[in-house]
C-alpha atoms as a PDB file:
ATOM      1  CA  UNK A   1     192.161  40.449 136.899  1.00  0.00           C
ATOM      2  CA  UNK A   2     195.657  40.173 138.654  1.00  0.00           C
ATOM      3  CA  UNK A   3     197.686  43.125 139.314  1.00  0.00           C
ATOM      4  CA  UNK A   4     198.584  45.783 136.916  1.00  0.00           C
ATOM      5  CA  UNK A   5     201.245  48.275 136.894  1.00  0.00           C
ATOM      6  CA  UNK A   6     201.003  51.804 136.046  1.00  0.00           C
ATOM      7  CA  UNK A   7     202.260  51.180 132.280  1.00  0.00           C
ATOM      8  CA  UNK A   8     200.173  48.292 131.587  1.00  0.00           C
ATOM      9  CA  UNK A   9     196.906  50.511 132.756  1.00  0.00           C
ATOM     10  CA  UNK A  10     198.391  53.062 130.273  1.00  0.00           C
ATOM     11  CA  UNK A  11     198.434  50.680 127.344  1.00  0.00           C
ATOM     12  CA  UNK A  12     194.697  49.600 128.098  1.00  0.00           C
ATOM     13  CA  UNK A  13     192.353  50.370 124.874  1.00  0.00           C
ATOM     14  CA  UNK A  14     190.305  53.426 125.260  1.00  0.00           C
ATOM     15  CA  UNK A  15     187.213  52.029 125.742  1.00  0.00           C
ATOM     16  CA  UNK A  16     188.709  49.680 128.626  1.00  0.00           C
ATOM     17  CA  UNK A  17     187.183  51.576 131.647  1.00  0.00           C
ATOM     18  CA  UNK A  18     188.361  51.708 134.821  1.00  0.00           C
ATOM     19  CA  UNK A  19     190.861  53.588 137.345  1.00  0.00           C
ATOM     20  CA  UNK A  20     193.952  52.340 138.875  1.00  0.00           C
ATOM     21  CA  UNK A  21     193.734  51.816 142.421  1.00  0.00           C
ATOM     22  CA  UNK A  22     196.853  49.694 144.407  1.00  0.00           C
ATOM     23  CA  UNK A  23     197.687  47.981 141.299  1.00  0.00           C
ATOM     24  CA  UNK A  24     193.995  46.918 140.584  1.00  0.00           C
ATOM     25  CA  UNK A  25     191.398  47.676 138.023  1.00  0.00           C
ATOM     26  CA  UNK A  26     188.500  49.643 139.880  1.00  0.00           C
ATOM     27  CA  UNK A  27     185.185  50.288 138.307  1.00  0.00           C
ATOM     28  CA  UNK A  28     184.496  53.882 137.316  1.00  0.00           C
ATOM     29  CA  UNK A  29     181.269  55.585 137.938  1.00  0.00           C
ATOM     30  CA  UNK A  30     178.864  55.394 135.527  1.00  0.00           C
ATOM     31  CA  UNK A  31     177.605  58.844 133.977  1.00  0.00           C
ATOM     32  CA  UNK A  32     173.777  60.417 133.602  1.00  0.00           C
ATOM     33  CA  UNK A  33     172.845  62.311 131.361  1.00  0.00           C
ATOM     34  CA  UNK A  34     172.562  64.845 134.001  1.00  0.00           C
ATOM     35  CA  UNK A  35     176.482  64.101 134.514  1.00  0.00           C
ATOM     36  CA  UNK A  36     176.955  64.054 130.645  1.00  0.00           C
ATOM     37  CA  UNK A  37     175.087  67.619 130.741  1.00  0.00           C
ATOM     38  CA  UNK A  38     177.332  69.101 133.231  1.00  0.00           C
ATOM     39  CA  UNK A  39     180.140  67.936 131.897  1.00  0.00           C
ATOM     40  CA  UNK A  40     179.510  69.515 128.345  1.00  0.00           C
ATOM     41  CA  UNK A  41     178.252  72.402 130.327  1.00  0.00           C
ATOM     42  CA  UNK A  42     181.760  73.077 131.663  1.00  0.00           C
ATOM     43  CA  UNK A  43     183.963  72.081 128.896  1.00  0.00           C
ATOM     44  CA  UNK A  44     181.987  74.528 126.922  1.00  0.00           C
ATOM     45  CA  UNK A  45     182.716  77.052 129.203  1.00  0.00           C
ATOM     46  CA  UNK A  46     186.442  76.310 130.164  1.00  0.00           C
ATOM     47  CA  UNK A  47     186.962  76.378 126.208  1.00  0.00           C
ATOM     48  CA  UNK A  48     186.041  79.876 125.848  1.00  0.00           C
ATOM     49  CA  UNK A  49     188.427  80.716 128.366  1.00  0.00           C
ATOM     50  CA  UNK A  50     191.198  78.421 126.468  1.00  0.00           C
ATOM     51  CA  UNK A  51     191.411  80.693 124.175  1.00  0.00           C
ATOM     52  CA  UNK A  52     191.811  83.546 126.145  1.00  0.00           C
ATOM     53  CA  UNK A  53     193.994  81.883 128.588  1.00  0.00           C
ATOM     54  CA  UNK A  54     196.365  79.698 126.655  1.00  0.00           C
ATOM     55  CA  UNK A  55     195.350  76.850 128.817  1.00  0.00           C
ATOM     56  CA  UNK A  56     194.606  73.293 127.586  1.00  0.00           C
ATOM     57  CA  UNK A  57     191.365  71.563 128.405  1.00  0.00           C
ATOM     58  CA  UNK A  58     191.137  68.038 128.172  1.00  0.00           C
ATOM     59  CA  UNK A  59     188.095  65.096 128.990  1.00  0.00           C
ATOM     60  CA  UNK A  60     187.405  62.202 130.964  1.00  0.00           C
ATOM     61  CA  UNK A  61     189.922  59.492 129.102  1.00  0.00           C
ATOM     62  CA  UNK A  62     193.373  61.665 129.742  1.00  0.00           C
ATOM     63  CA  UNK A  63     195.068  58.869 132.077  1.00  0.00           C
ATOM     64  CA  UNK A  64     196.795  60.823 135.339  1.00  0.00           C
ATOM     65  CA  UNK A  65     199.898  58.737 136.940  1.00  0.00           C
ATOM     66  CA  UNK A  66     198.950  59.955 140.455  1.00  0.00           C
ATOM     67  CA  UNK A  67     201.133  57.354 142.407  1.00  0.00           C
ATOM     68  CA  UNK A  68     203.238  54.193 141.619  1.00  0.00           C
ATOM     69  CA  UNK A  69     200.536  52.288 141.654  1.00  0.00           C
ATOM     70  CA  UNK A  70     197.688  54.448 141.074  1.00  0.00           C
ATOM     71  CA  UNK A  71     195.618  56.116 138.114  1.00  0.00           C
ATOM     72  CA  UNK A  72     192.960  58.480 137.661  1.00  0.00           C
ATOM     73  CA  UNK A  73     190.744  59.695 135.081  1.00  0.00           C
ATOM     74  CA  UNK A  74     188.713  63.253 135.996  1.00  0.00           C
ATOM     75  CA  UNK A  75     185.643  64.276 134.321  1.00  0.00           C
ATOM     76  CA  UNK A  76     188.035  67.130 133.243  1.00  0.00           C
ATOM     77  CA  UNK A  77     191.610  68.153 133.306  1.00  0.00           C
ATOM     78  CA  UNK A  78     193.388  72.208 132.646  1.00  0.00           C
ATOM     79  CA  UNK A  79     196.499  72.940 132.397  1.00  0.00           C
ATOM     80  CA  UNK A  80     197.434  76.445 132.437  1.00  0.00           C
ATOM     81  CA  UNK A  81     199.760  78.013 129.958  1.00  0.00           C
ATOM     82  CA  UNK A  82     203.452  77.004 130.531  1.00  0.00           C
ATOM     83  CA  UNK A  83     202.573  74.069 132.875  1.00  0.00           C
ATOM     84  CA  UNK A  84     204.386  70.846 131.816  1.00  0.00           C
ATOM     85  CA  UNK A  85     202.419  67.979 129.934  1.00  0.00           C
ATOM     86  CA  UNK A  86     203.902  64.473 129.069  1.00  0.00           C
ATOM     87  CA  UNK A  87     204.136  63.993 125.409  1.00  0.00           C
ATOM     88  CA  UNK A  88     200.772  64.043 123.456  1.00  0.00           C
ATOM     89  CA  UNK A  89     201.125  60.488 122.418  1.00  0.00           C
ATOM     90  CA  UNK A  90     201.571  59.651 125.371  1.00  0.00           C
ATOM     91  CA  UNK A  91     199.500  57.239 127.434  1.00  0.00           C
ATOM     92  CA  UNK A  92     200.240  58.191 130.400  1.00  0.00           C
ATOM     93  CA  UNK A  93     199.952  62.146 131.772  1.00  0.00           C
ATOM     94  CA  UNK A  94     202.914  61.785 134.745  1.00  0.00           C
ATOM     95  CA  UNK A  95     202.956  65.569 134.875  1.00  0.00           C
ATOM     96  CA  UNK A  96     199.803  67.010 137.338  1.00  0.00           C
ATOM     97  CA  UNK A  97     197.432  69.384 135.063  1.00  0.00           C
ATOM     98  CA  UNK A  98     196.495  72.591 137.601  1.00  0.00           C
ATOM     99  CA  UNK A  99     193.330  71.372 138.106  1.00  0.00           C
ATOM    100  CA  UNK A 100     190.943  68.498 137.647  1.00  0.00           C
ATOM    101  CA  UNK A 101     187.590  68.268 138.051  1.00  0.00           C
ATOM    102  CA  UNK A 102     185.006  65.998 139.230  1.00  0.00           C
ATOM    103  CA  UNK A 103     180.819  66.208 138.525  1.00  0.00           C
ATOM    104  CA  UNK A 104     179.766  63.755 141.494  1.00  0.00           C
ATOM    105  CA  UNK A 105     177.119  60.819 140.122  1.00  0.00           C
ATOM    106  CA  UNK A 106     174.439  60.221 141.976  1.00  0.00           C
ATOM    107  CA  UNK A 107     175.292  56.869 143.683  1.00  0.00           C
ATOM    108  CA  UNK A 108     176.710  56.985 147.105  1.00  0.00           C
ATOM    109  CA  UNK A 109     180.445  55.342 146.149  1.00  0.00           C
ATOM    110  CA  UNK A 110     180.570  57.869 143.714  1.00  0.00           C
ATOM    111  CA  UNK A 111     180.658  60.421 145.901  1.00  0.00           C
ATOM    112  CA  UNK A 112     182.131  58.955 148.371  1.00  0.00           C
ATOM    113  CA  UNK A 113     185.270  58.523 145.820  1.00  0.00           C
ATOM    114  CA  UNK A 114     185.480  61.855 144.859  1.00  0.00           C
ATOM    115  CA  UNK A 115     184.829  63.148 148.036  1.00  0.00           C
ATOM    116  CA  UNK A 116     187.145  61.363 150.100  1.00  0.00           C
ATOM    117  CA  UNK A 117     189.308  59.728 147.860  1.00  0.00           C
ATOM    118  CA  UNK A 118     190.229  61.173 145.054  1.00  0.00           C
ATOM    119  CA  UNK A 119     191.118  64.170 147.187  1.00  0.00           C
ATOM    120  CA  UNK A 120     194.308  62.422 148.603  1.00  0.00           C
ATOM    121  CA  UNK A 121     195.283  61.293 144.922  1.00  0.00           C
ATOM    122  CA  UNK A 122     195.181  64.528 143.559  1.00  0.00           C
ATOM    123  CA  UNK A 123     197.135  66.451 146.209  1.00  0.00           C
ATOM    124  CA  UNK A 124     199.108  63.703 146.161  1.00  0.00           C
ATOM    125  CA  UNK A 125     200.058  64.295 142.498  1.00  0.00           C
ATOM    126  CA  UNK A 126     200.519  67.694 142.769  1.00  0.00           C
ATOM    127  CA  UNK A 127     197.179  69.194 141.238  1.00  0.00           C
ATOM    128  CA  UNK A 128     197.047  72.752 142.471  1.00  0.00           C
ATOM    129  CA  UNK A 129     192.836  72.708 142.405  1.00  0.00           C
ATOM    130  CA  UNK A 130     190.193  70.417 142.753  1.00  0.00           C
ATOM    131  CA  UNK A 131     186.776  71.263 141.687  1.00  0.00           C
ATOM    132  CA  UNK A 132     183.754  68.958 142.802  1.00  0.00           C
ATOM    133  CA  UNK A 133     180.706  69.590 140.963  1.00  0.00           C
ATOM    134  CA  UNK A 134     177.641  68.306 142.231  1.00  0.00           C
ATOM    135  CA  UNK A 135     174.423  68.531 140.130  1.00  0.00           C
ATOM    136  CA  UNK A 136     172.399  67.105 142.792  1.00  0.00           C
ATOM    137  CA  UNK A 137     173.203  69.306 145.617  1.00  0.00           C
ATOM    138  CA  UNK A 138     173.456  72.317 143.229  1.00  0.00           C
ATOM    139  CA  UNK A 139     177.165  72.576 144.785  1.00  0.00           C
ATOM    140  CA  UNK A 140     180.741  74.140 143.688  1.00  0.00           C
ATOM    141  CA  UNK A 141     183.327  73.475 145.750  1.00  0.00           C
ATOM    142  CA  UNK A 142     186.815  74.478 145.135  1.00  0.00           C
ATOM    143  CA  UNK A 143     189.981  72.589 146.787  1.00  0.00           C
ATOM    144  CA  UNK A 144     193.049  74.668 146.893  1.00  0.00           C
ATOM    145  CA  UNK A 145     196.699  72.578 147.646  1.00  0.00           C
ATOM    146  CA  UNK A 146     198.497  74.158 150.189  1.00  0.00           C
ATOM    147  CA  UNK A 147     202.175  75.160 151.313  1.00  0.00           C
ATOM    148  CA  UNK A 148     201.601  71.167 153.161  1.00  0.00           C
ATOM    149  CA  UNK A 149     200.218  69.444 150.012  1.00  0.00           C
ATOM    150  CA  UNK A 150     197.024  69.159 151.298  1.00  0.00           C
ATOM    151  CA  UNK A 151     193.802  70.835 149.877  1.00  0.00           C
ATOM    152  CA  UNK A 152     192.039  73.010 151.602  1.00  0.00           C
ATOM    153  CA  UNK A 153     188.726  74.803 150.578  1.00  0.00           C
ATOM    154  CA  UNK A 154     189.275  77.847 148.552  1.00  0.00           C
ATOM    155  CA  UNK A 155     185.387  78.690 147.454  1.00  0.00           C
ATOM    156  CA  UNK A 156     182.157  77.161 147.805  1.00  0.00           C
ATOM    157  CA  UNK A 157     178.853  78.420 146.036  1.00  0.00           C
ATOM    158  CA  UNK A 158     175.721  77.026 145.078  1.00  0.00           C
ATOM    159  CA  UNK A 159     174.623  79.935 142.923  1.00  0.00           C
ATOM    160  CA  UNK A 160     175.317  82.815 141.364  1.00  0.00           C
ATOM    161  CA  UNK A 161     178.093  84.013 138.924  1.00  0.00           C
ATOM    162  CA  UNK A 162     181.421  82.735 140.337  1.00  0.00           C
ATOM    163  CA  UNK A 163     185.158  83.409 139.683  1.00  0.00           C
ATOM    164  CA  UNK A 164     186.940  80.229 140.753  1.00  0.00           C
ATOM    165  CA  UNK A 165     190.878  81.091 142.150  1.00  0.00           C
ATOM    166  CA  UNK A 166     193.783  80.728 140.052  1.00  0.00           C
ATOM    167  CA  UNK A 167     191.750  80.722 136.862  1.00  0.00           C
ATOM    168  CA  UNK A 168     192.396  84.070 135.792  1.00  0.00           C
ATOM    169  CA  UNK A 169     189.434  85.984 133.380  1.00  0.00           C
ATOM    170  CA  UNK A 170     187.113  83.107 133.931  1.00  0.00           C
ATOM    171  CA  UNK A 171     183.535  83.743 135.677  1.00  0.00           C
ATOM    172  CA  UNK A 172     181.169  81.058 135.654  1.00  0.00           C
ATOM    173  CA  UNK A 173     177.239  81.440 135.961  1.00  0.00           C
ATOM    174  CA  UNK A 174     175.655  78.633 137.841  1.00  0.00           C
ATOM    175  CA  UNK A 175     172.200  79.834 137.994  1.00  0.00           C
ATOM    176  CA  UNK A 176     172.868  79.002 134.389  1.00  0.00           C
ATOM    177  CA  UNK A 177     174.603  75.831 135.063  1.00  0.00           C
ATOM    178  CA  UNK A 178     171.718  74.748 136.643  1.00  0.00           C
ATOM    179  CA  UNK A 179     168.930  75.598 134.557  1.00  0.00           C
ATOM    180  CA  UNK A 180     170.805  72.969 132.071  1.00  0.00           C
ATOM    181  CA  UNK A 181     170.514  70.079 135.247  1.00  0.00           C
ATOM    182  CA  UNK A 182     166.943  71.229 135.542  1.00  0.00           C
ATOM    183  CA  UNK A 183     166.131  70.902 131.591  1.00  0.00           C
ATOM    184  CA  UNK A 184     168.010  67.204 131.582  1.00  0.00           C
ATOM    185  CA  UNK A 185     165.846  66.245 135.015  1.00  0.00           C
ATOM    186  CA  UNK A 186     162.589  67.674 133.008  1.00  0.00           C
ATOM    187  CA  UNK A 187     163.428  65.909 130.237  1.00  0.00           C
ATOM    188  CA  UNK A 188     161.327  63.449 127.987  1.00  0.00           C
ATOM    189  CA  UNK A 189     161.052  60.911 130.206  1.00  0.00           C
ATOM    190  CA  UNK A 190     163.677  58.653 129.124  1.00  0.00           C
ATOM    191  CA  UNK A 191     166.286  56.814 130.173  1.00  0.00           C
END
């Protein structure tokens, strides 16, 4: 596929995967159920606090303009009440949520890319916090932007109930969290 610009990544259909990466189309990790489980896990979660909070919550297909020639799409988005958003017809969020969040896939690139490069992106952008979930290693890591626009770690816990920074009121349990990875890995065999 030959270059594309920011807008013309935009205007892809929905179910057009991929990420923006210098101009080019870059395959996106693809989800387990274990992923899937987290994912719902969280949202589920994060919208209790919504509507305690005023934030907005959005999923996996909200289209960030981190750079000229860049695009992401987290697992999960927040933005906290009063924070900016681009239109809500538009395809293209050019305004950085406060934090995005990541559940790392099992394959090696995948977390390689949210590990290492993703990171950059997001500071990049301007996202105040970065959380990378990892089902795998039973791991919650926090990334926290500093004064220099770079993230630095601001919490990391593998278990027990948690209250992540600059979500205020929210607590999450992930002894809990993890009982749901442990029910998808027990599962019925399939798939």
């Amino acid at each position: 596929m030959d270059e594309l610009s920011l807008e013309a990544w935009g205007d892809l259909p929905e179910d057009e995967p991929g990420e923006l990466v210098d101009g080019r189309l870059v395959e996106e990790e693809m989800p387990t159920r274990v992923h899937e489980a987290v994912v719902f896990w969280l949202l589920f979660e994060l919208g209790k606090w919504r509507s305690r909070s005023k934030a907005r919550v959005y999923g996996s297909e909200l289209k960030l303009a981190v750079g000229p020639r860049r695009g992401r799409k987290p697992d999960i988005n927040v933005f906290l009440a009063g924070t900016a958003r681009s239109r809500g017809d538009a395809t293209l969020q050019r305004h950085p949520p406060d934090l995005v969040i990541e559940v790392v896939s099992p394959r090696p690139s995948d977390g390689r890319r949210d590990r290492v490069e993703k990171p950059d992106d997001y500071a990049r952008f301007g996202v105040r916090f970065y959380w990378i979930v990892d089902p795998h290693l039973r791991s919650f890591e926090v990334l926290e932007r500093d004064e220099k626009g770079r993230y630095v770690r601001a919490l990391g816990a593998s278990s027990g109930t948690i209250a992540p920074p600059g979500m205020d009121n929210l607590t999450l349990d992930l002894d809990a969290l993890w009982a749901e990875v442990d029910e998808e890995l027990s599962g019925d065999g399939e798939g």
